[in-house]
Protein backbone atom coordinates (compact mmCIF):
# COMPACT_ATOMS: atom_id res chain seq x y z
CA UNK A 1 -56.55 47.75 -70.61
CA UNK A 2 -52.75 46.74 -69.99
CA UNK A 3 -52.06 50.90 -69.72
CA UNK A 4 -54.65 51.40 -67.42
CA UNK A 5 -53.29 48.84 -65.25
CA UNK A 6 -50.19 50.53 -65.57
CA UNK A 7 -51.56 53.95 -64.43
CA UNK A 8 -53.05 52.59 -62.06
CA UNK A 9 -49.71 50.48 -60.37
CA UNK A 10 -48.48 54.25 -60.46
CA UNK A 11 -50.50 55.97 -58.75
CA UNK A 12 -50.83 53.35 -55.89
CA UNK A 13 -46.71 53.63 -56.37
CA UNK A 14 -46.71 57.42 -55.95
CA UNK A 15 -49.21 57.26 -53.07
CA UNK A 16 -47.17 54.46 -50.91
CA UNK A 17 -43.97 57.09 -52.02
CA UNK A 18 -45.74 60.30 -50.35
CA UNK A 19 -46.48 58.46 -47.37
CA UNK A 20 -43.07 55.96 -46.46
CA UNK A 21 -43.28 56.07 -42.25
CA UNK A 22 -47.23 55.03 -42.51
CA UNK A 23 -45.94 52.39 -44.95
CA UNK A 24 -43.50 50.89 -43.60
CA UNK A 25 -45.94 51.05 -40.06
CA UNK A 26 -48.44 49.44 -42.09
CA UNK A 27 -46.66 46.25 -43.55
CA UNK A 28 -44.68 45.80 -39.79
CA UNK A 29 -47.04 43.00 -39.26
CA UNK A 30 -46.47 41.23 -42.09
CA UNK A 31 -42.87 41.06 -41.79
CA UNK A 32 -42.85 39.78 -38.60
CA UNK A 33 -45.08 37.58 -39.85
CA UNK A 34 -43.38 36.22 -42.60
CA UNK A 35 -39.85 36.29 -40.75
CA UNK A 36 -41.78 34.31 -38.05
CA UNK A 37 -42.93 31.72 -40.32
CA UNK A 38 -39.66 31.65 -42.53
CA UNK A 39 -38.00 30.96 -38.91
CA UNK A 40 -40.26 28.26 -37.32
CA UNK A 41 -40.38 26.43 -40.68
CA UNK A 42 -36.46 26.63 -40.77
CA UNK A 43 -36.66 24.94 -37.27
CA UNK A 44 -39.32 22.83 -38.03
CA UNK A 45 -37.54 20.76 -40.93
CA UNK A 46 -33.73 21.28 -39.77
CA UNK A 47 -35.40 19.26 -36.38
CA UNK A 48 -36.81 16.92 -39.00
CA UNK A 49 -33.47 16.38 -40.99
CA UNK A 50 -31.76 15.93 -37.33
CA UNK A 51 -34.22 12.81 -36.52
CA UNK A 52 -33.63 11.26 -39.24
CA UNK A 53 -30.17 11.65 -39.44
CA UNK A 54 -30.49 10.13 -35.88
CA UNK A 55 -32.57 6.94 -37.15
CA UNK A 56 -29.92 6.52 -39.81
CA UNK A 57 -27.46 6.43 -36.72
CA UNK A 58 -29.25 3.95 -34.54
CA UNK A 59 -30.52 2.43 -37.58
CA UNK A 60 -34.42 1.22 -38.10
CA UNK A 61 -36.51 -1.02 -36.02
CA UNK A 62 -33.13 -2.06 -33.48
CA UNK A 63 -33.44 -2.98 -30.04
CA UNK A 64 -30.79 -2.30 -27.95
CA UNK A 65 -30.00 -4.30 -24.90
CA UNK A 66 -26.83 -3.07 -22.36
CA UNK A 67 -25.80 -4.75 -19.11
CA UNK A 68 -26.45 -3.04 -15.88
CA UNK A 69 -25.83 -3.39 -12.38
CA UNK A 70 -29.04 -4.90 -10.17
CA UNK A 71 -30.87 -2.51 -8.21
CA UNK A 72 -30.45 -3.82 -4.76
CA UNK A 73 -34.06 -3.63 -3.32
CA UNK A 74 -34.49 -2.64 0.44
CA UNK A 75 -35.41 -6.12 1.71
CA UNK A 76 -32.08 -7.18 0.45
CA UNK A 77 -29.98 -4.28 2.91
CA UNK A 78 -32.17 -5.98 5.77
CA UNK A 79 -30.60 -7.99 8.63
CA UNK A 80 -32.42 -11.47 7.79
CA UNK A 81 -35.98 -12.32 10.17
CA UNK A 82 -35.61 -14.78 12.73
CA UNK A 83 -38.41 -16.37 10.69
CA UNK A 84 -36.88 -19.43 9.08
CA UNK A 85 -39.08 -19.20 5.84
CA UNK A 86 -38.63 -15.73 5.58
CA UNK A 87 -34.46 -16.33 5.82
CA UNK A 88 -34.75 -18.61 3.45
CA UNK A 89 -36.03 -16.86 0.57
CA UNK A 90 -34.03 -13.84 1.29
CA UNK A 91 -31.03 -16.32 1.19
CA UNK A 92 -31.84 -17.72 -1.47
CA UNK A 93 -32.31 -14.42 -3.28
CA UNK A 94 -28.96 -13.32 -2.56
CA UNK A 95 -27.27 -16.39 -3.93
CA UNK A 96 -28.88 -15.65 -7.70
CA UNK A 97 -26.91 -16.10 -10.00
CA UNK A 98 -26.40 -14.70 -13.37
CA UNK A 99 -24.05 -15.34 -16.51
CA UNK A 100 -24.22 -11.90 -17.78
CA UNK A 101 -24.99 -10.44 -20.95
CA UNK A 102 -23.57 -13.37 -23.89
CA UNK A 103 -22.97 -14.36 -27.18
CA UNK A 104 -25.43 -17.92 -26.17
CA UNK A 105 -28.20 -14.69 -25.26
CA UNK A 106 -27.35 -13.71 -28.62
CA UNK A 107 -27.78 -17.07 -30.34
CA UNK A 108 -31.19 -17.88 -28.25
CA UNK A 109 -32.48 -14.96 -29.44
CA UNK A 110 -31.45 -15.58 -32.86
CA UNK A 111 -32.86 -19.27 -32.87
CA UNK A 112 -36.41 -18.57 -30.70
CA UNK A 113 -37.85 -15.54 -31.61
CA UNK A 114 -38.95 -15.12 -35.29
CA UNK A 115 -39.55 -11.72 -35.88
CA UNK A 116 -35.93 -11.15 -35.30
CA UNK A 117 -34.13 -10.13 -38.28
CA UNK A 118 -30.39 -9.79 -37.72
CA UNK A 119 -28.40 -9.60 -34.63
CA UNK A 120 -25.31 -7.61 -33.68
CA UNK A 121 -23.42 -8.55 -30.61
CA UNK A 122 -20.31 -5.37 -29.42
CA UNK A 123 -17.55 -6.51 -27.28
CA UNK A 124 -15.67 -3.56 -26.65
CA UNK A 125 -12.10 -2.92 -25.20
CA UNK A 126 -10.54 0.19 -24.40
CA UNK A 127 -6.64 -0.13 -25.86
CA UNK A 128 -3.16 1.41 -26.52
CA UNK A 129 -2.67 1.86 -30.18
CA UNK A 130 0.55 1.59 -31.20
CA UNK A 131 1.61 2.50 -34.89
CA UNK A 132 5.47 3.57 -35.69
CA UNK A 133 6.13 6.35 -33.12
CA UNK A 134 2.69 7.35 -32.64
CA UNK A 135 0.58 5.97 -29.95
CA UNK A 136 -3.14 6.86 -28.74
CA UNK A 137 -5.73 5.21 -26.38
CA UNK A 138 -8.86 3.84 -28.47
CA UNK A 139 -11.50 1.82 -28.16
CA UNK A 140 -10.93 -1.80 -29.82
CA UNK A 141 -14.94 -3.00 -31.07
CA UNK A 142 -15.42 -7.20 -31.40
CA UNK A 143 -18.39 -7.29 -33.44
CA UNK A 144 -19.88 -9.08 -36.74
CA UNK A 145 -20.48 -8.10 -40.37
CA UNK A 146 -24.10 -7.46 -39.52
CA UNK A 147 -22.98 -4.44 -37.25
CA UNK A 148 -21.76 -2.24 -40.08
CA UNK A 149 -25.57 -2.92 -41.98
CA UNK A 150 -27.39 -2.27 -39.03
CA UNK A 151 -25.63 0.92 -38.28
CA UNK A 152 -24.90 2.11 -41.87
CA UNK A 153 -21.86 2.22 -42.00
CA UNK A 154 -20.21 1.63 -45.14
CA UNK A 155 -16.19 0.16 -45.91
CA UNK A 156 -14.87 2.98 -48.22
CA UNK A 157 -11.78 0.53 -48.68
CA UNK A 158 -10.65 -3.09 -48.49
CA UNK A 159 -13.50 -5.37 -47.02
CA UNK A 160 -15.19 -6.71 -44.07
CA UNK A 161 -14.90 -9.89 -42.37
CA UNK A 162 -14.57 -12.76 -44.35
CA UNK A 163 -16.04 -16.25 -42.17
CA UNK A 164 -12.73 -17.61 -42.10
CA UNK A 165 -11.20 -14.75 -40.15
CA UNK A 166 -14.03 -14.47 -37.94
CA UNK A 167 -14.45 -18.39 -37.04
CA UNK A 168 -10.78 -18.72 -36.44
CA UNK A 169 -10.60 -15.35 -34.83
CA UNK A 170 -7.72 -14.50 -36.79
CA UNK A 171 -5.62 -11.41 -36.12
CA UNK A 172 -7.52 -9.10 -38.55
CA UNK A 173 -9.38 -5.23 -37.79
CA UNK A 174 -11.03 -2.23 -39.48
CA UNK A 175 -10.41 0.85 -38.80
CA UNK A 176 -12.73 4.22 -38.91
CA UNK A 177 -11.99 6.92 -41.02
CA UNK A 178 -10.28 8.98 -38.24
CA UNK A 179 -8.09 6.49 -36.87
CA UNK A 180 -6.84 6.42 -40.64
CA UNK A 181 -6.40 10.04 -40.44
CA UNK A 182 -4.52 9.52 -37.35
CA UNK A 183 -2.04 7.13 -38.14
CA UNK A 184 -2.27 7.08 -41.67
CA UNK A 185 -2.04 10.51 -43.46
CA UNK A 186 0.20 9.91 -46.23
CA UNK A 187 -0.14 6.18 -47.08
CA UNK A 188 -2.53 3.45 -47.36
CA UNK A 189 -3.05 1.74 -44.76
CA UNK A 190 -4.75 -1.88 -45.97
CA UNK A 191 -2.26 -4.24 -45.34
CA UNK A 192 -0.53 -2.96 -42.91
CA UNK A 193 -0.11 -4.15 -39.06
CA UNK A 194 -1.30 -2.23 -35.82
CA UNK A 195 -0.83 -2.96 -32.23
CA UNK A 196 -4.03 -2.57 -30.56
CA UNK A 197 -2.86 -3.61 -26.59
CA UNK A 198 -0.53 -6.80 -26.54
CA UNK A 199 -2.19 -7.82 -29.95
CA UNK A 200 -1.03 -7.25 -33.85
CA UNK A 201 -3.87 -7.03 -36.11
CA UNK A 202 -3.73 -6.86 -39.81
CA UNK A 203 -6.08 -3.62 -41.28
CA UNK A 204 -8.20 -5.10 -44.06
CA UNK A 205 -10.34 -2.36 -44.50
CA UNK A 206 -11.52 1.63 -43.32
CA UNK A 207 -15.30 2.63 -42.78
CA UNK A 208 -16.66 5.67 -44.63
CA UNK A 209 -16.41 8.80 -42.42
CA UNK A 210 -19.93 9.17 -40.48
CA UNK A 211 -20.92 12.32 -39.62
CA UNK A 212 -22.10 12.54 -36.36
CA UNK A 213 -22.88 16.23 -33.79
CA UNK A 214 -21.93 16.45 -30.31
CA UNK A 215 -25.40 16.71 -29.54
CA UNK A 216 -26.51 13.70 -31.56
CA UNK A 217 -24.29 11.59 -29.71
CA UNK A 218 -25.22 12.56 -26.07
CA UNK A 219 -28.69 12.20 -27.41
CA UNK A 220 -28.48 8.69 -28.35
CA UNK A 221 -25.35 7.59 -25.89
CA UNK A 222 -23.45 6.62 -29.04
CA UNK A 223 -20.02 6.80 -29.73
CA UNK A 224 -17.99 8.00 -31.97
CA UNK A 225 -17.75 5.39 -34.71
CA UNK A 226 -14.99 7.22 -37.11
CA UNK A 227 -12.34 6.45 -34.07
CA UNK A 228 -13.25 2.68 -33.52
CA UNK A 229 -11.43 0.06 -34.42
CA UNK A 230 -13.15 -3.26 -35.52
CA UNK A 231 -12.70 -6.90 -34.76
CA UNK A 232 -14.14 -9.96 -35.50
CA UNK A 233 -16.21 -11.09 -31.73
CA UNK A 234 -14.27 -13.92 -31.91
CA UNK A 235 -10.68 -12.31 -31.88
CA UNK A 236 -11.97 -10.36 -28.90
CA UNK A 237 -12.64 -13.82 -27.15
CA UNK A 238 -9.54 -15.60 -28.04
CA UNK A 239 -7.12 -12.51 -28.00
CA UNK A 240 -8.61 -10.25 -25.58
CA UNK A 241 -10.96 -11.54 -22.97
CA UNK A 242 -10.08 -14.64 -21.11
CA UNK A 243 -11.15 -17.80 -22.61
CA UNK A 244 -10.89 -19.72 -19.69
CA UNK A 245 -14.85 -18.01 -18.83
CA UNK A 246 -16.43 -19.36 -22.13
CA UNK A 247 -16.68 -23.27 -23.20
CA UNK A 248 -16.74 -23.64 -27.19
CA UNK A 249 -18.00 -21.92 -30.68
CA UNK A 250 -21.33 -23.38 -31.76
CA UNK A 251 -21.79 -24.10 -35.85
CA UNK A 252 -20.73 -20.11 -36.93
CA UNK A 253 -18.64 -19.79 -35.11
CA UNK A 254 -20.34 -17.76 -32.20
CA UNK A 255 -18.61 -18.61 -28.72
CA UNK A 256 -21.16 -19.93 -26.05
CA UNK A 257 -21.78 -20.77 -22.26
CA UNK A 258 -19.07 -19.94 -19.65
CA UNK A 259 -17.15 -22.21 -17.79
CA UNK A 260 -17.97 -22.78 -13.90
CA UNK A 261 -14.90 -20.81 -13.07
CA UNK A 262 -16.68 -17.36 -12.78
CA UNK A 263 -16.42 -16.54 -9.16
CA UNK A 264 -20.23 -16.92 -7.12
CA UNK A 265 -22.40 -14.36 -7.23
CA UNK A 266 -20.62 -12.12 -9.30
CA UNK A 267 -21.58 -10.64 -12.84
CA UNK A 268 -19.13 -11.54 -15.94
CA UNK A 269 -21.02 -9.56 -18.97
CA UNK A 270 -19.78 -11.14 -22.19
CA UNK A 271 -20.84 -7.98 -24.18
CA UNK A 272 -21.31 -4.78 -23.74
CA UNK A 273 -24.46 -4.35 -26.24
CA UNK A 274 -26.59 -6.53 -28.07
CA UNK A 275 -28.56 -4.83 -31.39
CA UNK A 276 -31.91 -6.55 -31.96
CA UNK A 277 -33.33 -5.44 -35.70
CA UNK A 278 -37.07 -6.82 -36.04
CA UNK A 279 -38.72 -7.39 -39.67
CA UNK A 280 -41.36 -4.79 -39.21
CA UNK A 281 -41.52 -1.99 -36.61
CA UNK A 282 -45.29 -3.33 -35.36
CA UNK A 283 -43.45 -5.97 -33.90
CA UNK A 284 -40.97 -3.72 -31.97
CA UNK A 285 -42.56 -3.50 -28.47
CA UNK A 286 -44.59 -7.13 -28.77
CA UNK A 287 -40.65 -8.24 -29.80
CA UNK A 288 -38.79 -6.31 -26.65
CA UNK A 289 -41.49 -7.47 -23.91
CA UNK A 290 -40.67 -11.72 -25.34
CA UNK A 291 -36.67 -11.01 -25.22
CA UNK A 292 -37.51 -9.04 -22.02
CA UNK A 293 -39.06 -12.51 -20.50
CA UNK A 294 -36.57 -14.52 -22.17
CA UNK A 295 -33.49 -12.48 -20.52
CA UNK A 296 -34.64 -12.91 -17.10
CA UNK A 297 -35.54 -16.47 -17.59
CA UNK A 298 -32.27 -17.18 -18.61
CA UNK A 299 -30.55 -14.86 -16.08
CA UNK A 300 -32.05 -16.57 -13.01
CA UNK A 301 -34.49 -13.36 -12.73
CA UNK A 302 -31.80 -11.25 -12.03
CA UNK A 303 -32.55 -7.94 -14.13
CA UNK A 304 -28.77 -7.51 -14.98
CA UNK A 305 -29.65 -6.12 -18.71
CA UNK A 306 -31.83 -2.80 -19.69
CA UNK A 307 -33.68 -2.51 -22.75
CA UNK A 308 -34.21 0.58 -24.94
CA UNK A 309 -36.22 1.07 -28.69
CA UNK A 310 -34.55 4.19 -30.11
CA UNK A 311 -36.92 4.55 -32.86
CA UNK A 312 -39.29 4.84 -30.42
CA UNK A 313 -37.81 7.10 -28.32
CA UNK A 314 -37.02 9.36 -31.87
CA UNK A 315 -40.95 9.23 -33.15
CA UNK A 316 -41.90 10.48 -29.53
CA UNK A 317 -39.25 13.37 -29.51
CA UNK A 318 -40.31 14.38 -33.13
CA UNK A 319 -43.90 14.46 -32.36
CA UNK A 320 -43.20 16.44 -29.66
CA UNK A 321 -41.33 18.61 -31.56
CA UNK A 322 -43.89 18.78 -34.16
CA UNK A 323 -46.39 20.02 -31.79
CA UNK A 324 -43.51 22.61 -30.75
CA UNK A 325 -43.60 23.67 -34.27
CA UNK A 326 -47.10 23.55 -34.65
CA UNK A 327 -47.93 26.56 -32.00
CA UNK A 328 -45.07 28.12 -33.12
CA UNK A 329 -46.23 28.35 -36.65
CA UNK A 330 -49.87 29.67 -35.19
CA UNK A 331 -48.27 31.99 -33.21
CA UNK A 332 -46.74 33.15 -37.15
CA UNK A 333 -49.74 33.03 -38.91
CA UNK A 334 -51.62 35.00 -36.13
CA UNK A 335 -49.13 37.71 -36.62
CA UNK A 336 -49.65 37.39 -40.32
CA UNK A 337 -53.27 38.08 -39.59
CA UNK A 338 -52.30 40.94 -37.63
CA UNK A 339 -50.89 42.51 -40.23
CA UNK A 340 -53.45 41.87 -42.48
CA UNK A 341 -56.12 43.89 -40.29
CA UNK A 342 -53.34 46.60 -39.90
CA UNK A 343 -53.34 47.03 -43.57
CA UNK A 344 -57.46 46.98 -43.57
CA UNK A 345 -57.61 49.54 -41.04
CA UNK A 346 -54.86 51.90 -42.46
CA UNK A 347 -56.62 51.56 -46.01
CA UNK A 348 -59.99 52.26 -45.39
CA UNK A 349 -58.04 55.78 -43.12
CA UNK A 350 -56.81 56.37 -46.31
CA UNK A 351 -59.78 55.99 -48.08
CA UNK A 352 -61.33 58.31 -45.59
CA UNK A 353 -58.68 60.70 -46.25
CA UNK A 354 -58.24 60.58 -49.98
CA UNK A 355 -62.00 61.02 -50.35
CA UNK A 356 -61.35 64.14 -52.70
CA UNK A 357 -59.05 62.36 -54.83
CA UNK A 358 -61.23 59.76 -56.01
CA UNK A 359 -63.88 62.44 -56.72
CA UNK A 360 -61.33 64.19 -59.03
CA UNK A 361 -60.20 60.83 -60.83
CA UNK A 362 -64.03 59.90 -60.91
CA UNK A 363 -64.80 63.03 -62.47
CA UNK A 364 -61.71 62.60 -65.01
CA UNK A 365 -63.25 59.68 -66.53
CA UNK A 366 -62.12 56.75 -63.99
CA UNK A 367 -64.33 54.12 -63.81
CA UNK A 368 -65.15 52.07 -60.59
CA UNK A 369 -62.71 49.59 -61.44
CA UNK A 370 -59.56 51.60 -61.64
CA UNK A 371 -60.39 53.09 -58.12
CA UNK A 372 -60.71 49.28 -57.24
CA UNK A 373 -57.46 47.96 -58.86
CA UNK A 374 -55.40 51.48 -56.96
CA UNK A 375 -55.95 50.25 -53.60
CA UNK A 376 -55.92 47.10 -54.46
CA UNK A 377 -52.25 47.73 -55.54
CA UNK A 378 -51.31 49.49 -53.18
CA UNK A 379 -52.02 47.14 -50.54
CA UNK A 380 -50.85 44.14 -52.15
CA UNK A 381 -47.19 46.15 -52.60
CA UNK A 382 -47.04 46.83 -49.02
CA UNK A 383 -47.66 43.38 -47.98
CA UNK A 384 -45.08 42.21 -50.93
CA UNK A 385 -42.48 45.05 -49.51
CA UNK A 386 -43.17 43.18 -45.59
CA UNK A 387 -42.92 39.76 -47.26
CA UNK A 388 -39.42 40.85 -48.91
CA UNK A 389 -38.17 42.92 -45.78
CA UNK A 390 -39.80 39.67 -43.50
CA UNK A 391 -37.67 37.07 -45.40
CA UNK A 392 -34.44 38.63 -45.24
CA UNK A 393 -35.20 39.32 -41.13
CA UNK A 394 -36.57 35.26 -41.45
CA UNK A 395 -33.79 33.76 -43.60
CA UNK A 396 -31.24 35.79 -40.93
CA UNK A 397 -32.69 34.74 -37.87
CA UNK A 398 -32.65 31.27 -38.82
CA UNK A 399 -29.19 31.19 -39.49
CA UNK A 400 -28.46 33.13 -36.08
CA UNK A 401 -30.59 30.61 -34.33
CA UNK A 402 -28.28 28.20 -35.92
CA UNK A 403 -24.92 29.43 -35.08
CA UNK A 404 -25.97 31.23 -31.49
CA UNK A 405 -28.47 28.83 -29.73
CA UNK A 406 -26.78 25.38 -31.68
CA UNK A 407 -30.30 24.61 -32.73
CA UNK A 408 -29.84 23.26 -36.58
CA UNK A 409 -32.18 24.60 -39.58
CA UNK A 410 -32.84 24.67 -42.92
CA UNK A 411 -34.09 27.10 -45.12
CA UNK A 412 -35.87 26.14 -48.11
CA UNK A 413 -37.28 27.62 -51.36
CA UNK A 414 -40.95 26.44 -50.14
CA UNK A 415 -41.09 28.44 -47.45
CA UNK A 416 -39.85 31.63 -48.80
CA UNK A 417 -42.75 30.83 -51.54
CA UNK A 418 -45.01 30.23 -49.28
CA UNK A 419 -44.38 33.42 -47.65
CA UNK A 420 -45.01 35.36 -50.37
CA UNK A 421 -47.63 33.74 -51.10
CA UNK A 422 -48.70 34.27 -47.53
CA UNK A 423 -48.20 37.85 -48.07
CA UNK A 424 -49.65 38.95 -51.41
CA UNK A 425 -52.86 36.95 -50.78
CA UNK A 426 -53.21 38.89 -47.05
CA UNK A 427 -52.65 42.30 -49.07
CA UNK A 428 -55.37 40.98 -51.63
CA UNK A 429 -58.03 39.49 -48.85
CA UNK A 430 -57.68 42.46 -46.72
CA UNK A 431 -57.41 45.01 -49.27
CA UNK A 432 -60.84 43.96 -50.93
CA UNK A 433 -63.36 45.86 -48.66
CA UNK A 434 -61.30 49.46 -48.47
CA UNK A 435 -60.76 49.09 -52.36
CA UNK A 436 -64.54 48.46 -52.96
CA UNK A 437 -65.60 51.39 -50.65
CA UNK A 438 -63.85 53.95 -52.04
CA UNK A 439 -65.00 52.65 -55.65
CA UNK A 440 -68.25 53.03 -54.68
CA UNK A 441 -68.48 56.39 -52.83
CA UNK A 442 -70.56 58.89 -55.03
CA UNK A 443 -68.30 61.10 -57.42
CA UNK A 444 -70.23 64.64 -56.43
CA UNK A 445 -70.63 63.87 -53.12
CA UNK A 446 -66.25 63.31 -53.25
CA UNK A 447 -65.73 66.43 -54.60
CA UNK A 448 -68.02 68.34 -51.77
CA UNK A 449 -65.55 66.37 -49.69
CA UNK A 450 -62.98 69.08 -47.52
């Protein structure tokens, strides 16, 4: 049985052989079918890796709230109405006042709303860094310990913020792994002193590097977090920002209020982004719309503050992208089915053609299943020689597509099994109905045949 196979394998072989142009004609379809599919899953899971990668960046179920300028609204630009009601509220409008962004927002939030889980408050400075004769212009981040969890980012030596340093705001910082690499290439760098602007701080510790793309970060408006330097909020109070504008710590050690010193009407934001992470992301929008109402309660109604849900913002951009991938990957398979009629149609020609052959191996003995199994072979090896030649094209356009257009992707063993999968069972479905025609075409009437 195994011999006839055998003989069988090469005589499709030998026919395929005689005939290489029509072959290679033939099983075009299925290699741009399986380089197509190879390709868009490629796309389809490097844009899947990049999300998530993304979420690990902003972190999971955050809202993020930045100051902003107030939109001035028409009525506003108007000369005021000789109407004495109507000059009144518009007066009254313009004299609004707001605090600003704050570490008391912060604490409200903290205190009020219980499906908040943690909270990180950024201060941050721009400064002149200053370490033995080299110098560079960096940004200088107040923040808390609950910054580096939210945005996974891990100390690869020394430690974080102990509460002593950050209640007393002492003189202390972490650096990211590139200001390390900056200042520090050939010695270790815990313990020793930096200036950062008119202030020495002490280094007690350097992040892990975080790898982060240039498109990532325009994405998400984040910054690069491997040249930041770190400081307890409170050090970036006392040290840096005036603390004249802010009236006391509460019980950790969190500065509140502002003093009335703040000149009228204008806008003194205490911090320059607040990090809201929820327990459970069905609370994410309910949570956003209460701080939302909260803000501008305690801002006097002044919308001085936006608010953005990243994750949010991700899950729509990969469904979107899924449904990118999705017609793509129809598109792929359509081609794939292409193909597979190609190979029907050229078969059941060379059925047609090769009419007088199967009379002769009919008449030699060759039973109905051996004229079966030769067609079946031979259309199974051209769809396996497309799927081969189609992964090669697939595997090389993805990684063109990934230095050329910037667009990242990953190729993975599933997909070039599923391709030849793909291929072997459109060889096998399509070659079927050719196979069994010739099989059972009458052995005298084949060898009448011209």
């Amino acid at each position: 049985m195994l011999d006839r196979n055998f003989n069988n394998l090469y005589i499709a072989l030998d026919s395929i052989g005689a005939n290489r142009l029509r072959s290679f004609l033939t099983a075009l379809g299925i290699i741009f079918g399986v380089a197509a599919v190879i390709a868009m899953l490629a796309i389809g899971r490097g844009a899947q890796a990049e999300i998530l990668d993304q979420m690990k960046l902003v972190g999971v179920n955050n809202i993020v709230i930045k100051p902003k300028v107030e939109e001035k609204k028409d009525e506003d630009q108007q000369q005021q109405s000789d109407d004495k009601e109507s000059a009144a509220k518009t007066e009254a409008k313009k004299n609004r006042f707001s605090k600003g962004l704050s570490l008391a927002d912060a604490e409200s939030i903290r205190r009020i709303i219980p499906t908040v889980a943690t909270i990180s408050p950024e201060m941050i400075l721009e400064q002149d860094i200053i370490y033995g004769s080299k110098s560079s212009k960096l940004k200088v981040v107040g923040v808390e310990p609950a910054f580096f969890d939210i945005n996974n980012i891990k100390i690869g030596e020394g430690t974080v913020f102990n509460q002593r340093q950050r209640v007393a705001g002492e003189g202390v910082c972490i650096i990211g792994s590139d200001v390390k690499r900056k200042f520090f290439i050939s010695e270790d760098p815990i313990g020793k002193t930096i200036k950062c602007g008119a202030q020495w701080l002490k280094i007690i510790g350097v992040t892990e590097a975080k790898t982060i793309s240039k498109s990532t970060k325009e994405n998400l408006g984040i910054r690069d977090y491997n040249l930041d330097i770190y400081i307890p909020i409170q050090t970036s109070l006392v040290r840096y920002k005036n603390p004249s504008l802010y009236l006391g710590a509460g019980d950790n050690g969190m500065f509140f209020g502002r003093s009335n010193e703040a000149p009228e009407n204008k806008i003194f934001h205490q911090l320059d982004q607040l990090v809201i992470q929820v327990h459970a992301a069905e609370s994410l929008s309910e949570s956003a719309t209460i701080i939302s109402r909260m803000l501008r309660r305690r801002h006097n109604d002044v919308l001085d503050f936006e608010i953005t849900i990243p994750e949010q913002l991700l899950k729509q951009q990969q469904k979107t992208k899924d449904v990118f991938n999705i017609v793509l990957s129809a598109i792929a398979g359509i081609s794939l089915l292409v193909g597979g009629i190609g190979i029907m149609n050229i078969m059941l020609a060379s059925v047609l053609e090769r009419t007088r052959e199967i009379g002769i191996r009919m008449a030699l003995g060759a039973q109905k299943k051996d004229i079966v199994m030769q067609f079946l072979f031979e259309a199974v090896l051209i769809s396996l020689t497309g799927g081969v030649i189609g992964v090669i094209l697939g595997v090389s356009g993805a990684y063109l597509v990934d230095k050329l257009a910037d667009i990242h992707t990953i190729v993975s063993a599933i997909s070039i099994i599923l391709s030849f999968v793909l291929a072997s069972a459109v060889g096998l479905i399509f070659g079927i109905s050719p196979a069994r025609k010739a099989a059972h075409k009458n052995p005298i009437e084949c060898l009448r045949h011209d």
